[in-house]
N, C-alpha and C. Protein backbone atom coordinates (compact mmCIF):
# COMPACT_ATOMS: atom_id res chain seq x y z
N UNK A 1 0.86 -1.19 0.00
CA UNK A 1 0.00 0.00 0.00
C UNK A 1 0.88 1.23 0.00
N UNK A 2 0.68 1.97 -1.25
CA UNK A 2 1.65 3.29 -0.90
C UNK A 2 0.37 4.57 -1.41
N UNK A 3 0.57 5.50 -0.68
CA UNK A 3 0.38 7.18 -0.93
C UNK A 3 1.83 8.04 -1.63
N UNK A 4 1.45 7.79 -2.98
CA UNK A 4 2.94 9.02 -3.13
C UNK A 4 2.43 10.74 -3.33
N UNK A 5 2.71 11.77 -2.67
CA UNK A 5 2.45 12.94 -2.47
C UNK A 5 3.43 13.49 -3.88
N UNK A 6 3.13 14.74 -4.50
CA UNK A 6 4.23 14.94 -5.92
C UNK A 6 3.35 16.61 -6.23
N UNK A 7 3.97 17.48 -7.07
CA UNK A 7 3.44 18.60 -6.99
C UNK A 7 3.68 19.52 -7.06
N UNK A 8 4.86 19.66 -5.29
CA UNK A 8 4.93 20.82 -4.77
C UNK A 8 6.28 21.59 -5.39
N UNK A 9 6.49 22.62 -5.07
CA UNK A 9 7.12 23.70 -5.52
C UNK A 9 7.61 25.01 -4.55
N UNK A 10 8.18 25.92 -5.40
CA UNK A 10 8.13 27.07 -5.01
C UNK A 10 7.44 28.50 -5.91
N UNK A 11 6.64 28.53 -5.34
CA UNK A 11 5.85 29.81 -6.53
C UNK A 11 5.80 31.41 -5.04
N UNK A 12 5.21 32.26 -6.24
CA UNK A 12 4.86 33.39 -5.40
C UNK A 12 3.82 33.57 -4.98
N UNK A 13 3.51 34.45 -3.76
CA UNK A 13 2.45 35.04 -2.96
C UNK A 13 1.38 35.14 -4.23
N UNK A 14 0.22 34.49 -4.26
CA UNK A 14 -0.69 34.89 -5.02
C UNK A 14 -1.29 33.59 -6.67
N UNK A 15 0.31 32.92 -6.05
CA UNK A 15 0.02 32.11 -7.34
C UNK A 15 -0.47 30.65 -6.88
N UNK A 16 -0.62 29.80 -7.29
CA UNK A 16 -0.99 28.31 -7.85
C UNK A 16 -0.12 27.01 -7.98
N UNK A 17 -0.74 26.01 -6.92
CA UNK A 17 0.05 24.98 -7.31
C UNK A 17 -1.23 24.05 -7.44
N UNK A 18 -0.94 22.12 -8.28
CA UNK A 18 -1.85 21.23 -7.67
C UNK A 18 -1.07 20.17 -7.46
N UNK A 19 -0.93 19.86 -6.01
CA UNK A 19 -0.55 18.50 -5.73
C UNK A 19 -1.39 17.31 -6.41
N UNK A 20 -0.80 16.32 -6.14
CA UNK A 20 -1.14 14.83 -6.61
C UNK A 20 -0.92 13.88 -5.31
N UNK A 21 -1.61 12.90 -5.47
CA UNK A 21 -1.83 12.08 -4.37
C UNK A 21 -2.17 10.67 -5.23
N UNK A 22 -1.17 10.05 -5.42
CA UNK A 22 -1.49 8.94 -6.18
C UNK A 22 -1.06 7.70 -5.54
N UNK A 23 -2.52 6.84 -5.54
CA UNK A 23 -2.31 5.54 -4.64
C UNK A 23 -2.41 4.49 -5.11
N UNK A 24 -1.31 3.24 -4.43
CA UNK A 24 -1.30 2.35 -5.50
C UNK A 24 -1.28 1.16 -4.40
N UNK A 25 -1.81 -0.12 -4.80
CA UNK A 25 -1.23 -1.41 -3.68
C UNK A 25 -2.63 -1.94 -3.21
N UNK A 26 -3.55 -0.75 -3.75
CA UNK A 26 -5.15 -1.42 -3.24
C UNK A 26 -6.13 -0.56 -3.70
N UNK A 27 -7.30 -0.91 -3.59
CA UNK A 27 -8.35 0.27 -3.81
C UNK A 27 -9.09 0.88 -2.90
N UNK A 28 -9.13 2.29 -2.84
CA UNK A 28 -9.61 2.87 -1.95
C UNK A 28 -10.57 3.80 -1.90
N UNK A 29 -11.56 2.64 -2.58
CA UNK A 29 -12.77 3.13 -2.92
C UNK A 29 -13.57 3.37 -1.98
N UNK A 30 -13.55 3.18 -0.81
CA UNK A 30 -14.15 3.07 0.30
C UNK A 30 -12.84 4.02 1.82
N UNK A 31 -12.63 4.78 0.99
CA UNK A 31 -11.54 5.29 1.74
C UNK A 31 -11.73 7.11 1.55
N UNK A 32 -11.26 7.57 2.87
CA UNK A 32 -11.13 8.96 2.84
C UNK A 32 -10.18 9.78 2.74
N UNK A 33 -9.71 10.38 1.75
CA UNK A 33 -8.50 10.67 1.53
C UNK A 33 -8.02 12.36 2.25
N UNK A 34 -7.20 12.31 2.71
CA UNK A 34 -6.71 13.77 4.04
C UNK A 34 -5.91 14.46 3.46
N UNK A 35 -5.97 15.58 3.25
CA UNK A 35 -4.25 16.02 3.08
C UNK A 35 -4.09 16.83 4.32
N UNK A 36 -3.01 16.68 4.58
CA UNK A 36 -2.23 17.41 6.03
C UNK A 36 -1.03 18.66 5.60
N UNK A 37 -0.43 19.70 6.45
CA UNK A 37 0.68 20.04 6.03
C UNK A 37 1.42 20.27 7.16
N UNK A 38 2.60 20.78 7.28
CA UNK A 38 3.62 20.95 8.27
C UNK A 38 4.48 21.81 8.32
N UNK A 39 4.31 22.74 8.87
CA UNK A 39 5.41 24.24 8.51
C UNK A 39 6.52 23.85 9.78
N UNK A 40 7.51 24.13 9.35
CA UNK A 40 8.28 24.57 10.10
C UNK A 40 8.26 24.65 11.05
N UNK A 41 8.85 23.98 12.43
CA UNK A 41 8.69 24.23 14.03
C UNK A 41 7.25 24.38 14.61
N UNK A 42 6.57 23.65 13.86
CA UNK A 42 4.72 23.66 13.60
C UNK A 42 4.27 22.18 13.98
N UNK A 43 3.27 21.89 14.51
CA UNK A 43 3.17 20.41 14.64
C UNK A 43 2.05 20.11 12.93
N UNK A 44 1.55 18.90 12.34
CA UNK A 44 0.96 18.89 11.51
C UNK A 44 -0.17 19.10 11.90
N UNK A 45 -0.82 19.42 10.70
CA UNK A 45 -2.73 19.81 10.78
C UNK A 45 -3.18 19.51 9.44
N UNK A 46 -4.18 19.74 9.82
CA UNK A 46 -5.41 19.28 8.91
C UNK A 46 -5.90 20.13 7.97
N UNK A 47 -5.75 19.98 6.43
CA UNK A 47 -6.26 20.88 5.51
C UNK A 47 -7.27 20.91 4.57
N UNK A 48 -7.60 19.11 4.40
CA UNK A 48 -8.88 19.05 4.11
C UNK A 48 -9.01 17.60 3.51
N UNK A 49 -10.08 16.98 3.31
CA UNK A 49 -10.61 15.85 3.25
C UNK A 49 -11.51 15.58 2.40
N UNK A 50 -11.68 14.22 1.27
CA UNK A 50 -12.73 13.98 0.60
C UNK A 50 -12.97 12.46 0.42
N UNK A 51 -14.02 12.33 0.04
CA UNK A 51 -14.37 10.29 0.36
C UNK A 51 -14.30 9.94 -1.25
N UNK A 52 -13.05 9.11 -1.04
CA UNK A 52 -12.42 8.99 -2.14
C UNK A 52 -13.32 8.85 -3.57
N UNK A 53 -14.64 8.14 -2.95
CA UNK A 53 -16.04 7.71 -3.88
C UNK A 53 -16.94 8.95 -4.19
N UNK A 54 -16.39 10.28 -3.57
CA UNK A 54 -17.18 11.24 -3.82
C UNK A 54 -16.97 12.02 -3.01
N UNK A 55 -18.55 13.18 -3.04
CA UNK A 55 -18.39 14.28 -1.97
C UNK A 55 -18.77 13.52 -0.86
N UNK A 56 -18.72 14.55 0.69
CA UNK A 56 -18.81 15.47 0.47
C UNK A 56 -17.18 16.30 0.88
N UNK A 57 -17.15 16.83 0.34
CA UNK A 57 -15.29 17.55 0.35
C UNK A 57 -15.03 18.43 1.99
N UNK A 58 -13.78 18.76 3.00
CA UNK A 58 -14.50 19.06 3.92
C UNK A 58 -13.07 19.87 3.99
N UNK A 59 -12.54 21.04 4.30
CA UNK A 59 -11.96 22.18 4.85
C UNK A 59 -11.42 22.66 5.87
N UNK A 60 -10.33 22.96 6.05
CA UNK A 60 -10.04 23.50 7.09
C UNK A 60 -9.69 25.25 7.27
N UNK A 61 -10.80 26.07 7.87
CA UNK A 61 -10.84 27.35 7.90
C UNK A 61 -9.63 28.24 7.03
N UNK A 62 -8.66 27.74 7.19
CA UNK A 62 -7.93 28.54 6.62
C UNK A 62 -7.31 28.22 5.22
N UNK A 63 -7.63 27.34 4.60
CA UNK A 63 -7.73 27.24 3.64
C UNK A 63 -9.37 27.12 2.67
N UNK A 64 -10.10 27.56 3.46
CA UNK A 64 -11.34 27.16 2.56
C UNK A 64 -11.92 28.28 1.54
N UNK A 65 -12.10 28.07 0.49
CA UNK A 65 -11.79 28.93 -0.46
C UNK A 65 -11.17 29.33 -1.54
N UNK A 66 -9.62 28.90 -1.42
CA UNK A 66 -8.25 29.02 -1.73
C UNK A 66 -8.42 27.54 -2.78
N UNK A 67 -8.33 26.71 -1.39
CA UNK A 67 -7.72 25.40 -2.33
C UNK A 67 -9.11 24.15 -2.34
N UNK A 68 -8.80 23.39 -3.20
CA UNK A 68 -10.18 22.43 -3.78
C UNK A 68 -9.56 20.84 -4.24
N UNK A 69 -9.86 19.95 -3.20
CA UNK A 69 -9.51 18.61 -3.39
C UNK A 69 -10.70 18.28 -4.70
N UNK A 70 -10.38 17.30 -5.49
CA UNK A 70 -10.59 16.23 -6.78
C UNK A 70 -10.24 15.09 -6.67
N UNK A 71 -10.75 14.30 -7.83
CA UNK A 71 -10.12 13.17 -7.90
C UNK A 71 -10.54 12.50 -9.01
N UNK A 72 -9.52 11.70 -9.43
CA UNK A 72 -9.42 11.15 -10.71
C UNK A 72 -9.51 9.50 -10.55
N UNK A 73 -10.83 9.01 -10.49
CA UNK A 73 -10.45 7.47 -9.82
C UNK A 73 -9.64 6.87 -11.24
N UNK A 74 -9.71 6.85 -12.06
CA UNK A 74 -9.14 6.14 -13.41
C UNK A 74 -7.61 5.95 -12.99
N UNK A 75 -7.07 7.21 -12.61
CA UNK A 75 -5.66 7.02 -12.32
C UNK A 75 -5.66 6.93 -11.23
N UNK A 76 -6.33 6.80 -10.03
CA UNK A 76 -6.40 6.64 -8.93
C UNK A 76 -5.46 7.44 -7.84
N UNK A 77 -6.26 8.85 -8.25
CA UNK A 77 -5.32 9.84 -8.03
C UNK A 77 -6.43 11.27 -7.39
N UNK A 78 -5.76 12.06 -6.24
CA UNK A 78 -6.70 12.71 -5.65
C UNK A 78 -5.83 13.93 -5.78
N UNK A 79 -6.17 15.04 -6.07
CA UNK A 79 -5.69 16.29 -6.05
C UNK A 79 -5.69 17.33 -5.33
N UNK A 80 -4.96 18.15 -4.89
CA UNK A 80 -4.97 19.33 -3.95
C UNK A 80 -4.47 20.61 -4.57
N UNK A 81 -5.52 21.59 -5.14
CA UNK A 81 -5.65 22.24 -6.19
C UNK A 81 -5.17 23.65 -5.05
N UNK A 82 -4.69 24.74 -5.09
CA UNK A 82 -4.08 25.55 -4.31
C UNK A 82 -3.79 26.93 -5.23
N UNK A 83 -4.92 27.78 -4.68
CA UNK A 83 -5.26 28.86 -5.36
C UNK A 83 -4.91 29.82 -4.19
N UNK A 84 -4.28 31.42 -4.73
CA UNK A 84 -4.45 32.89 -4.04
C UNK A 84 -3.60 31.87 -2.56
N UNK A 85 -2.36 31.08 -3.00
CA UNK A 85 -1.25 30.92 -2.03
C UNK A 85 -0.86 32.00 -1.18
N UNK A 86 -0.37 31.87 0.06
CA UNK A 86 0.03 33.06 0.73
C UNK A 86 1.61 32.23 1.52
N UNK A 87 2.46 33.40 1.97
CA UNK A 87 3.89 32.50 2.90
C UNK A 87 3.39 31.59 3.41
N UNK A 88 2.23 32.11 4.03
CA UNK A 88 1.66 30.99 5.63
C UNK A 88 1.53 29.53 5.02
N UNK A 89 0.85 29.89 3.59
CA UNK A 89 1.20 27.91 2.93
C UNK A 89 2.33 27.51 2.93
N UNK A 90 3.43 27.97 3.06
CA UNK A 90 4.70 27.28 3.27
C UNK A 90 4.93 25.61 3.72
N UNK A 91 4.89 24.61 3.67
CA UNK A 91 4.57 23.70 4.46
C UNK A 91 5.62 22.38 3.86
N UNK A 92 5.26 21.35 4.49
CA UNK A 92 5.33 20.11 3.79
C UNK A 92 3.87 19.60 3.57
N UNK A 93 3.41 19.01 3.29
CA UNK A 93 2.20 18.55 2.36
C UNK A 93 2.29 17.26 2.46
N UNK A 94 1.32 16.92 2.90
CA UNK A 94 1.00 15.14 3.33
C UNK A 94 -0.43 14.49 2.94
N UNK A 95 -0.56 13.96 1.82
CA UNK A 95 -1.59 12.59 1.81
C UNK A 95 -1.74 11.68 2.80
N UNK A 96 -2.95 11.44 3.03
CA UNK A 96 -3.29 10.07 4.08
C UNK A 96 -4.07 9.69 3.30
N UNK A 97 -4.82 8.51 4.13
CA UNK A 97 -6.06 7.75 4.09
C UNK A 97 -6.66 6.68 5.41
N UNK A 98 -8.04 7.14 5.06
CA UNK A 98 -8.19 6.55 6.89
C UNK A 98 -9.74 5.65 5.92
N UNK A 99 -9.80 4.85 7.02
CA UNK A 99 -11.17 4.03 6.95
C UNK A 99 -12.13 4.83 7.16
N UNK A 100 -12.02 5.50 8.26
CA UNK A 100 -12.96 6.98 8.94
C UNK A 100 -12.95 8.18 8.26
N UNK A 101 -14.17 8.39 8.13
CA UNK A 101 -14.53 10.04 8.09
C UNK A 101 -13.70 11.01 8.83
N UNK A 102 -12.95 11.27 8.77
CA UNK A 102 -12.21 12.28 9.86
C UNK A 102 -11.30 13.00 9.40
N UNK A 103 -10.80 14.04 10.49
CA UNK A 103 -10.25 15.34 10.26
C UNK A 103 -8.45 14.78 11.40
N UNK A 104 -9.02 13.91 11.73
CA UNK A 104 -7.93 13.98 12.80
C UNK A 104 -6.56 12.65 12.22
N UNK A 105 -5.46 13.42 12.49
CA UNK A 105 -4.13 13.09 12.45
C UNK A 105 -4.18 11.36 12.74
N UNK A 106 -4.68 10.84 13.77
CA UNK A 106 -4.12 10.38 14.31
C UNK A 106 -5.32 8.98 13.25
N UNK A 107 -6.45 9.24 12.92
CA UNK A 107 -6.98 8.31 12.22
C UNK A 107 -6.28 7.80 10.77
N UNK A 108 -5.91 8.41 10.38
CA UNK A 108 -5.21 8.22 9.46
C UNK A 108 -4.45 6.84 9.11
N UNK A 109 -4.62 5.77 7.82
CA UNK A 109 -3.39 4.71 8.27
C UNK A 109 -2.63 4.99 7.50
N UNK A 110 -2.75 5.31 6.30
CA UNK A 110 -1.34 5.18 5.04
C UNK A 110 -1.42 6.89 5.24
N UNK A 111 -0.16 7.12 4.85
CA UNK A 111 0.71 8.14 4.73
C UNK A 111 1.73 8.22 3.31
N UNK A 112 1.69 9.21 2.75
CA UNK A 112 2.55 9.84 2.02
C UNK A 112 3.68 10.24 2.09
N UNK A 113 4.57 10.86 1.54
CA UNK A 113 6.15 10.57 2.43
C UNK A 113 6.24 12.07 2.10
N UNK A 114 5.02 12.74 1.68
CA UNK A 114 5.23 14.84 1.90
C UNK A 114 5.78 15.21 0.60
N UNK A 115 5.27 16.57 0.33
CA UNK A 115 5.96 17.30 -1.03
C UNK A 115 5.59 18.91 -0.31
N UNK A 116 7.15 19.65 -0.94
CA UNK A 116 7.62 20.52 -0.20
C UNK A 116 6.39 21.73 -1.09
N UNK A 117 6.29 22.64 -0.50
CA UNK A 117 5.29 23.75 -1.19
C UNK A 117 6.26 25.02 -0.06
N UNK A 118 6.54 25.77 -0.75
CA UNK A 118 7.18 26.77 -0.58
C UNK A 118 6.56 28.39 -1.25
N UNK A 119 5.83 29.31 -0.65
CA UNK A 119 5.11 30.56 -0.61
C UNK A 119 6.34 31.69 -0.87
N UNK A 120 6.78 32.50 -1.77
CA UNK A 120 7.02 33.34 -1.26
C UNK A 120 6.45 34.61 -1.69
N UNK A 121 6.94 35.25 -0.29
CA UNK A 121 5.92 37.02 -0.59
C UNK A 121 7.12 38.01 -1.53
């Protein structure tokens, strides 16, 4: 079972990235797919969530708006679309997947191994 995370970059204040989240080793059609990120001297959090089979798509305040999870079951691939970037996105960037509906870290079983996203102003 792998999550590979792929994507990230360095762009400017204002611009656009879309991660990829492409999973391979099983189907996870019945699975909820997370993305997380991790700044710097930051513990990780939660940026938003969608059931891999559909909506409903779910947000975390500070990104809601900005950025818009997808997904491509054919390639079996979930996206993290990242619009009107600011520094504060600075992060590492993490795919999961949990059996559960959830927002929380710790449900999570497969993990991604992170893709760097770098903001600058």
């Amino acid at each position: 079972v792998q999550l590979q995370a792929s994507g990230g970059g360095l762009v400017q204040a204002g611009g656009s990235l879309r991660l990829s989240c492409a999973a391979s080793g099983r189907t996870f059609s019945s699975y909820t797919i997370g993305w997380f990120r991790q700044a710097p001297g930051k513990e990780r959090e939660f940026v938003g969530r969608c059931l891999w089979s559909g909506v409903p798509t779910y947000y975390a305040d500070s990104v809601k708006g900005r950025f818009t999870i997808s997904r491509d079951n054919a390639k079996n691939t979930v996206y993290l679309q990242m619009n009107s970037l600011k520094p504060e996105d600075t992060a590492v960037y993490y795919c999961a997947a949990s059996q559960r509906i959830t927002t929380k870290e710790g449900q999570y079983d497969y993990w991604g191994q992170g893709t760097q996203v770098t903001v600058s102003s």
